[in-house]
PDB file of N, CA and C in Angstrom:
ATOM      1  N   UNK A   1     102.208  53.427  45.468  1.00  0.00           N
ATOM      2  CA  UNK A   1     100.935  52.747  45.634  1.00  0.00           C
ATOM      3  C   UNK A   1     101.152  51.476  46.433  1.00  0.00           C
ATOM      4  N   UNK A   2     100.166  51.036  47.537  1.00  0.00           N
ATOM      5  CA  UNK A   2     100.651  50.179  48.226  1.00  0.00           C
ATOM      6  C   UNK A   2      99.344  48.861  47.605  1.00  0.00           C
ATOM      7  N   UNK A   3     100.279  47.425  47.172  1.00  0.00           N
ATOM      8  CA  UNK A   3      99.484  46.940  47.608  1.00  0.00           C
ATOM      9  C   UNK A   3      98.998  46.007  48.318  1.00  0.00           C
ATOM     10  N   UNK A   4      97.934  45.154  47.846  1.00  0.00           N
ATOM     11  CA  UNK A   4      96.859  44.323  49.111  1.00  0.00           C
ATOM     12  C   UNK A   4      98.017  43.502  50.115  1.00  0.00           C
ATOM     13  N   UNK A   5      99.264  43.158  49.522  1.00  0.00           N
ATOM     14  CA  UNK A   5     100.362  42.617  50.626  1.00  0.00           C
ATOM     15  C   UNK A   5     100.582  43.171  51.333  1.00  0.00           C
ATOM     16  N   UNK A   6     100.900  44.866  51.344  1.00  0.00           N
ATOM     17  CA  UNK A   6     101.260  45.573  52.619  1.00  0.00           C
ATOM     18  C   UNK A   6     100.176  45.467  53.302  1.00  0.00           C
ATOM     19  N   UNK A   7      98.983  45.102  53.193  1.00  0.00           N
ATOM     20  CA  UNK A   7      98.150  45.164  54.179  1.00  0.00           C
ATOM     21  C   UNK A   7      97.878  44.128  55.336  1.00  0.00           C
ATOM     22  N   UNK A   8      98.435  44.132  56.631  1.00  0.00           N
ATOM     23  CA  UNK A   8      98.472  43.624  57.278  1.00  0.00           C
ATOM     24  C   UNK A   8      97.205  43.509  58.480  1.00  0.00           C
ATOM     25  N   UNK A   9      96.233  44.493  58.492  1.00  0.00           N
ATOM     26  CA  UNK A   9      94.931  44.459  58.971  1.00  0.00           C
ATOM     27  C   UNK A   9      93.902  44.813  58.348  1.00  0.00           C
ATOM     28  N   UNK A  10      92.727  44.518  58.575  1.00  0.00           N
ATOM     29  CA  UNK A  10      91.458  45.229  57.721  1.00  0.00           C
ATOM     30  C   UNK A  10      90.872  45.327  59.131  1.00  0.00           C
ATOM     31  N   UNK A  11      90.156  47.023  59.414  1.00  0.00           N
ATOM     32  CA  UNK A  11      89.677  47.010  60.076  1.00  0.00           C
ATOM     33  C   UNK A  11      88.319  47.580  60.546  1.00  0.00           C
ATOM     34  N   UNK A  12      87.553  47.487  61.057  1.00  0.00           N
ATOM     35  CA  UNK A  12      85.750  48.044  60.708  1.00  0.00           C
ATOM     36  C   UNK A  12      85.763  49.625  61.384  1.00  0.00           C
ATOM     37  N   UNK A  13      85.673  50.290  60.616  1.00  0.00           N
ATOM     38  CA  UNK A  13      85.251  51.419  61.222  1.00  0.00           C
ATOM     39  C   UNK A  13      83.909  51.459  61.584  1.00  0.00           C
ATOM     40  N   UNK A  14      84.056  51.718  63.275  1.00  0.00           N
ATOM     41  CA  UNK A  14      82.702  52.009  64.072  1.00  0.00           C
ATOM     42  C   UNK A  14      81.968  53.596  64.300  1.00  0.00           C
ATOM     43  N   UNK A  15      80.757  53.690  64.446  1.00  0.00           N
ATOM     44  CA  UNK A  15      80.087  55.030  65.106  1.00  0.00           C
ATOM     45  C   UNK A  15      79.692  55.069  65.937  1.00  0.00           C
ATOM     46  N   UNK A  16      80.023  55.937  66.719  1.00  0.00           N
ATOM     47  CA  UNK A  16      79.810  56.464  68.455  1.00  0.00           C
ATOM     48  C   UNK A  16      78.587  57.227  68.212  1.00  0.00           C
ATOM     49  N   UNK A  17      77.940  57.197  69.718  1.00  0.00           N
ATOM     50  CA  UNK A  17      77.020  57.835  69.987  1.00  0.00           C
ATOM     51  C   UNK A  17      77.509  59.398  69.929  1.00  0.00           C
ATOM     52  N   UNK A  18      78.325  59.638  70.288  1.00  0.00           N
ATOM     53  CA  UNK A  18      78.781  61.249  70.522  1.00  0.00           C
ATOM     54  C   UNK A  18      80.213  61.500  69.781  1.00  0.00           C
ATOM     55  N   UNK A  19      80.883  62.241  70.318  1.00  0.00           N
ATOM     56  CA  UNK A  19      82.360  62.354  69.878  1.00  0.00           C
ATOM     57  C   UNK A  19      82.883  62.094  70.534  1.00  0.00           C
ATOM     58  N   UNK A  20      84.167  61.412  69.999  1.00  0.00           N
ATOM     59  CA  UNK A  20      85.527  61.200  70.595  1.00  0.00           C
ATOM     60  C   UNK A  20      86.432  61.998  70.377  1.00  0.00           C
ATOM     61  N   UNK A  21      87.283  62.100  71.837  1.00  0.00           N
ATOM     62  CA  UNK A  21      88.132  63.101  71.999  1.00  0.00           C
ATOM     63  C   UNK A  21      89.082  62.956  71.095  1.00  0.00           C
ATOM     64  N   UNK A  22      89.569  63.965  70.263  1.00  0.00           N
ATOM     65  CA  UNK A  22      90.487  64.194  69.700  1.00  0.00           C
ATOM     66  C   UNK A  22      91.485  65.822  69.895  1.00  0.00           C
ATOM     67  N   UNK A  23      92.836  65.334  70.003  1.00  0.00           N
ATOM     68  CA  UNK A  23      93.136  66.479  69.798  1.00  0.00           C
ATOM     69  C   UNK A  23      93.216  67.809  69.368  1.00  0.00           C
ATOM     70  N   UNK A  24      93.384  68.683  69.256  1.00  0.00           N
ATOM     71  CA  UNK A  24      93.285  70.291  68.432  1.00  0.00           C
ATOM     72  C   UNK A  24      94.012  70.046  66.965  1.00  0.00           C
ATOM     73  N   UNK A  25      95.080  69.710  67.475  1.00  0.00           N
ATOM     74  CA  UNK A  25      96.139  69.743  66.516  1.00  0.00           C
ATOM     75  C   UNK A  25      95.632  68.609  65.422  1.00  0.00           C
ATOM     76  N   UNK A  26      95.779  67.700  65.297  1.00  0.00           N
ATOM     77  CA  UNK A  26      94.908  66.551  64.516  1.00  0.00           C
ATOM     78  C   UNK A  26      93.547  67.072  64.043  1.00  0.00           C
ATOM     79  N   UNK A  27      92.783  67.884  64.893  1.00  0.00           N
ATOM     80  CA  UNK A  27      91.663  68.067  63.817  1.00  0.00           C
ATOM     81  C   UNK A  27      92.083  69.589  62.863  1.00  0.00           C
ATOM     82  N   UNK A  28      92.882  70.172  63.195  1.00  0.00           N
ATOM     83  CA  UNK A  28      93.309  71.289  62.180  1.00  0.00           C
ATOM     84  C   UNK A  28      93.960  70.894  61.441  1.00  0.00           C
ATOM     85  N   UNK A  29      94.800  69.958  61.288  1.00  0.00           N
ATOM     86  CA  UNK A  29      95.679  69.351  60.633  1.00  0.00           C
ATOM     87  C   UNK A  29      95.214  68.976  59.356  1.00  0.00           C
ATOM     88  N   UNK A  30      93.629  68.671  59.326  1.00  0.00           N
ATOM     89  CA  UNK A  30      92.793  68.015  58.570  1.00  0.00           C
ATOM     90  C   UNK A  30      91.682  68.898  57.462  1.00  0.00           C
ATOM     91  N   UNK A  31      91.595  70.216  58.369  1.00  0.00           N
ATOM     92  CA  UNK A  31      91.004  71.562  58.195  1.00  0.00           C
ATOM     93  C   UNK A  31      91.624  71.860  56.589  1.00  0.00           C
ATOM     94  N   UNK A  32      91.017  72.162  55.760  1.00  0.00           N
ATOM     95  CA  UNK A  32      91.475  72.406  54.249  1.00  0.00           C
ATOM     96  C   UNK A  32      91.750  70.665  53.435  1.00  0.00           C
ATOM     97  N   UNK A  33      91.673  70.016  54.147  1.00  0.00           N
ATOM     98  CA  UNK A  33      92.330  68.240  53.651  1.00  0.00           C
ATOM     99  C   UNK A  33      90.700  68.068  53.094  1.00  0.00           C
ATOM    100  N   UNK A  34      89.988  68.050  54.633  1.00  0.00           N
ATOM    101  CA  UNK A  34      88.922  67.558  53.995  1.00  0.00           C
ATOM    102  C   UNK A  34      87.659  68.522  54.564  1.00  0.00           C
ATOM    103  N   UNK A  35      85.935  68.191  53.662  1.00  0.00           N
ATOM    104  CA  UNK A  35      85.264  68.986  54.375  1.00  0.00           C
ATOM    105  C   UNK A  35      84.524  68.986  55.351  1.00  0.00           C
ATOM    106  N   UNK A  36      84.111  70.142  55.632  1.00  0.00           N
ATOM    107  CA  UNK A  36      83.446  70.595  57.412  1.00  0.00           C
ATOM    108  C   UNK A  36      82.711  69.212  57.697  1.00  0.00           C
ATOM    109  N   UNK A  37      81.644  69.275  56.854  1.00  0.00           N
ATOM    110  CA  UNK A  37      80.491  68.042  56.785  1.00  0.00           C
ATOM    111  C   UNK A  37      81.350  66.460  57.072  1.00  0.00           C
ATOM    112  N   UNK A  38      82.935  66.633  56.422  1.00  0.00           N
ATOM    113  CA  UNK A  38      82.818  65.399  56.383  1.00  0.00           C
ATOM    114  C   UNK A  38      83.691  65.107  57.714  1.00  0.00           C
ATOM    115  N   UNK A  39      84.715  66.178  58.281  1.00  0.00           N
ATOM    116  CA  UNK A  39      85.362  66.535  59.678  1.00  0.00           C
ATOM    117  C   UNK A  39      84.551  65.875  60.313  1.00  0.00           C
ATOM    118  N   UNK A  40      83.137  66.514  60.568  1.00  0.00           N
ATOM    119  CA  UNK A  40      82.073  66.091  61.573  1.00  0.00           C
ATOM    120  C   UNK A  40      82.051  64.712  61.568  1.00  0.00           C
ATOM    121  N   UNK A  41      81.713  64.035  60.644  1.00  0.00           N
ATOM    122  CA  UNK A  41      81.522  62.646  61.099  1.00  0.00           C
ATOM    123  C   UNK A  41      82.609  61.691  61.109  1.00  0.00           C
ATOM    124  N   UNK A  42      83.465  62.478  60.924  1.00  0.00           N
ATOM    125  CA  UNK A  42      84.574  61.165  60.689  1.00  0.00           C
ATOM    126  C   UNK A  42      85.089  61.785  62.573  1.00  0.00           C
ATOM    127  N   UNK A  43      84.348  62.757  63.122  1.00  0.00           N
ATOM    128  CA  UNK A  43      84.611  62.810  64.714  1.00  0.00           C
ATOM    129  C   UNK A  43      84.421  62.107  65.615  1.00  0.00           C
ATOM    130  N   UNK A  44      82.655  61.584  65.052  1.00  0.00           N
ATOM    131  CA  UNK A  44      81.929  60.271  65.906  1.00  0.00           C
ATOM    132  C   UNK A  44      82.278  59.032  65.203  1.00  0.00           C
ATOM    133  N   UNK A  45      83.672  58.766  64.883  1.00  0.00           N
ATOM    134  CA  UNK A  45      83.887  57.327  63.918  1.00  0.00           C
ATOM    135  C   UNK A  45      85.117  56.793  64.765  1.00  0.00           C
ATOM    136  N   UNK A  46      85.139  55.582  64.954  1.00  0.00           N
ATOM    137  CA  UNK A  46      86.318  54.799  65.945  1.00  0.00           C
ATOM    138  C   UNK A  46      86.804  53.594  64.794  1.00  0.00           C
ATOM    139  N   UNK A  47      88.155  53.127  65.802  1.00  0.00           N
ATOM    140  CA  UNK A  47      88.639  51.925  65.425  1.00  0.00           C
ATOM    141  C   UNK A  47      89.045  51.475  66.661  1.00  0.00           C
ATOM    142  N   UNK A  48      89.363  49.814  66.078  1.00  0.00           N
ATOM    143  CA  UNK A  48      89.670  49.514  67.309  1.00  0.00           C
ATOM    144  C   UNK A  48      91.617  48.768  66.814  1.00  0.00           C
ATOM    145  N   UNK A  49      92.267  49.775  66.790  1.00  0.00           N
ATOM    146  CA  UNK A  49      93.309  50.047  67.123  1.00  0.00           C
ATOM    147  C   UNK A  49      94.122  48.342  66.987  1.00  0.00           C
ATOM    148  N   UNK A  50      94.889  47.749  65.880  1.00  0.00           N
ATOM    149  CA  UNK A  50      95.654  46.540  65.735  1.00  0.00           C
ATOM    150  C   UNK A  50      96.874  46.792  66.976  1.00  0.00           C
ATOM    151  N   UNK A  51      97.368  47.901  66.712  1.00  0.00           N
ATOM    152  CA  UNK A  51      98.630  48.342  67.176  1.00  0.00           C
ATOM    153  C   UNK A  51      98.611  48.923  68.445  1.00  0.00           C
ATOM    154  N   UNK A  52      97.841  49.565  68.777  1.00  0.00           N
ATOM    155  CA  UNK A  52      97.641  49.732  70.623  1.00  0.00           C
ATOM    156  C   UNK A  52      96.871  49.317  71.155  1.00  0.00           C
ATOM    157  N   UNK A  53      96.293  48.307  70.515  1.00  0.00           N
ATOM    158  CA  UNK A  53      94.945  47.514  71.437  1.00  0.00           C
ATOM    159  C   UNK A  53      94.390  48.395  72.273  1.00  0.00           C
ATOM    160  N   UNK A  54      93.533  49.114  71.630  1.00  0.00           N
ATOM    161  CA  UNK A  54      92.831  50.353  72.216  1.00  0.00           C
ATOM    162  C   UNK A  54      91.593  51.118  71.102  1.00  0.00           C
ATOM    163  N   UNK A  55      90.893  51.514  71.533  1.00  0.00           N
ATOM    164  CA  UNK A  55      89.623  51.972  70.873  1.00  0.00           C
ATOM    165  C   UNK A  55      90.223  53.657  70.362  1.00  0.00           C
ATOM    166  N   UNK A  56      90.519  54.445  69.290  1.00  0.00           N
ATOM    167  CA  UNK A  56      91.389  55.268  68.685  1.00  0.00           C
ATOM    168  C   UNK A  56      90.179  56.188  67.776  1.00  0.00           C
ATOM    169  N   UNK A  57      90.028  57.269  67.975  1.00  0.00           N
ATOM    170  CA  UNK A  57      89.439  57.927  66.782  1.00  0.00           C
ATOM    171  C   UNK A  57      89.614  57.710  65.493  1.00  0.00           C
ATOM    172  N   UNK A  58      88.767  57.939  64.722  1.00  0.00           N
ATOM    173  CA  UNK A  58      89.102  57.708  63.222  1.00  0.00           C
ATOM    174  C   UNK A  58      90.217  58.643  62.654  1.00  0.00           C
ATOM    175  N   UNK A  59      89.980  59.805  63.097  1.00  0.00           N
ATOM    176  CA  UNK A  59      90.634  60.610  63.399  1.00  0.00           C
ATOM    177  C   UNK A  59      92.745  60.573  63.498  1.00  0.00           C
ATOM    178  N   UNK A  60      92.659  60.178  64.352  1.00  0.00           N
ATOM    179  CA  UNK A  60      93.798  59.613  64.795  1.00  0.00           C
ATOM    180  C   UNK A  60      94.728  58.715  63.868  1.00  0.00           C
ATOM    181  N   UNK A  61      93.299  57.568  63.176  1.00  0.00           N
ATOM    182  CA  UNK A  61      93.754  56.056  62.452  1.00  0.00           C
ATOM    183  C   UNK A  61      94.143  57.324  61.168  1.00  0.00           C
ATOM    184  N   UNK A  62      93.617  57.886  60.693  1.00  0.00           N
ATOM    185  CA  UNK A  62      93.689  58.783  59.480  1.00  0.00           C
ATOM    186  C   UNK A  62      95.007  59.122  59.459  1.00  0.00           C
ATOM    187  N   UNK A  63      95.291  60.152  60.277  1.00  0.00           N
ATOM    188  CA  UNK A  63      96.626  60.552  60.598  1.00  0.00           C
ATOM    189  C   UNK A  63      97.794  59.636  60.552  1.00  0.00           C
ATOM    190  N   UNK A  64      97.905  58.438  60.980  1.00  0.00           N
ATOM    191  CA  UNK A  64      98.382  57.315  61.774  1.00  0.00           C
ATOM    192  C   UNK A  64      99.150  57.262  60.117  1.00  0.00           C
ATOM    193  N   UNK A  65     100.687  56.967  60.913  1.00  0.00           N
ATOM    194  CA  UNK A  65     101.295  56.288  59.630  1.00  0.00           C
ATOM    195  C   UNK A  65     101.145  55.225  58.831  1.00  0.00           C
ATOM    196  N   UNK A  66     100.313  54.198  59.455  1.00  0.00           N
ATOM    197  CA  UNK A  66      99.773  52.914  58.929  1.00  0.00           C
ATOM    198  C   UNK A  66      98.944  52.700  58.538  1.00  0.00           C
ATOM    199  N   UNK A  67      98.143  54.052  57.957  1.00  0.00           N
ATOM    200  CA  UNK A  67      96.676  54.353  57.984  1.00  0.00           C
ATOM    201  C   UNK A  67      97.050  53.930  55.956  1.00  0.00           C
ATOM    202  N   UNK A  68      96.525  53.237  55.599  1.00  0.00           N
ATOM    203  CA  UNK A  68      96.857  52.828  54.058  1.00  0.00           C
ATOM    204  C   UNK A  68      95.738  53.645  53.224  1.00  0.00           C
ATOM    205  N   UNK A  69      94.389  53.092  53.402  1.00  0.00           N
ATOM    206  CA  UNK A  69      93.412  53.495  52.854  1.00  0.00           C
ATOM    207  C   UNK A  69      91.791  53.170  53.673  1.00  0.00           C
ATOM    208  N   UNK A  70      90.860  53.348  53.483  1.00  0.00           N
ATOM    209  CA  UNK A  70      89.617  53.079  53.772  1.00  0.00           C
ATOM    210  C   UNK A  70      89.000  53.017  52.632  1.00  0.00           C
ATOM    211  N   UNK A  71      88.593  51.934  52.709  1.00  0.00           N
ATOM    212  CA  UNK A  71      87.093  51.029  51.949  1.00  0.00           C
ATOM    213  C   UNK A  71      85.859  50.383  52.259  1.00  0.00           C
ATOM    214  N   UNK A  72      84.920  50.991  52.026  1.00  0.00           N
ATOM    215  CA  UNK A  72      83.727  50.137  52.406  1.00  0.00           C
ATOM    216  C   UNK A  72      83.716  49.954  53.753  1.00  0.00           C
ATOM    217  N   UNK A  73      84.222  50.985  54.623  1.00  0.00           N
ATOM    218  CA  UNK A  73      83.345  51.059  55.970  1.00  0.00           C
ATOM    219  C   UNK A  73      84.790  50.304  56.762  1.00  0.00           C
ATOM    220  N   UNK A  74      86.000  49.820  56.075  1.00  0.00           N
ATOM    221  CA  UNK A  74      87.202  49.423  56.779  1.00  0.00           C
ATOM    222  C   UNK A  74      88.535  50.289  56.359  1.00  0.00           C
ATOM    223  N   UNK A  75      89.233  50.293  57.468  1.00  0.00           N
ATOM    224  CA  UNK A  75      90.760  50.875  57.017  1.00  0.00           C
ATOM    225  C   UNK A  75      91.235  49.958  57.035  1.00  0.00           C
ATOM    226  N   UNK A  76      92.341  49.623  56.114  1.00  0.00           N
ATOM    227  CA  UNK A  76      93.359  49.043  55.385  1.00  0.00           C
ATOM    228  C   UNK A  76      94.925  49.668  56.501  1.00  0.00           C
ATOM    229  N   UNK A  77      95.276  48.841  57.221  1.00  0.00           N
ATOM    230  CA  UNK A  77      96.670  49.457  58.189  1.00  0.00           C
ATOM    231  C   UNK A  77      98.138  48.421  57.751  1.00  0.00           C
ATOM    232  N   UNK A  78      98.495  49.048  57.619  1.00  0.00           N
ATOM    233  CA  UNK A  78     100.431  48.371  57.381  1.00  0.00           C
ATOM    234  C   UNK A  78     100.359  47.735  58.662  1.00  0.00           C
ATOM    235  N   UNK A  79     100.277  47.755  60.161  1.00  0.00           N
ATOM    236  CA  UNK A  79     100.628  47.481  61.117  1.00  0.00           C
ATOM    237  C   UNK A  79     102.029  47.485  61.211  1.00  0.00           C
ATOM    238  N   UNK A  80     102.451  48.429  61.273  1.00  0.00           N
ATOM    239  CA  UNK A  80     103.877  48.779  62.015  1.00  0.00           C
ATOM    240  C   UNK A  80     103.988  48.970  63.134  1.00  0.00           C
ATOM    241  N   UNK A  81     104.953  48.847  64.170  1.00  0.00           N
ATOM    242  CA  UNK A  81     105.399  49.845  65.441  1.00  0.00           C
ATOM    243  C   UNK A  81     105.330  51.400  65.258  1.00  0.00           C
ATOM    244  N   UNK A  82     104.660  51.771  66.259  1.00  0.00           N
ATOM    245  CA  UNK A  82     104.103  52.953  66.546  1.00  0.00           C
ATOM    246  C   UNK A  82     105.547  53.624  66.964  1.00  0.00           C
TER     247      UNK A  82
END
């Protein structure tokens, strides 16, 4: 269990007008994790990335080894080197 010390960012998860590209592999990866309904929207959901200073699917942040938890509309990231 990690806690509130490892957390080195809090960050706002945003919603896109459409979807963001995400890979194949990353969204199957996820396929049985979580459901259809909830796949879908976590498709049009962004961050804006501590660690690559870059705008990142939610998608992606999920996957992401630094990905700690999400609360209340923020992910919680370790910020490590990628």
């Amino acid at each position: 269990m990690c806690s509130q010390s490892d957390v080195k960012h809090a960050v706002e998860v945003k919603v896109s007008d459409g979807r963001i590209k995400v890979s194949k592999e990353k969204v199957e990866s996820l396929k049985g994790v979580v459901g259809g309904k909830t796949l879908t929207k976590m498709k049009k959901e962004y961050v804006e990335c501590p660690i690559a200073m870059t705008d990142k699917s939610f998608i992606e942040c999920f996957t992401c080894r630094n990905f700690i938890r999400r609360i209340k509309g923020q992910v919680h990231c370790a910020g490590q080197p990628i």
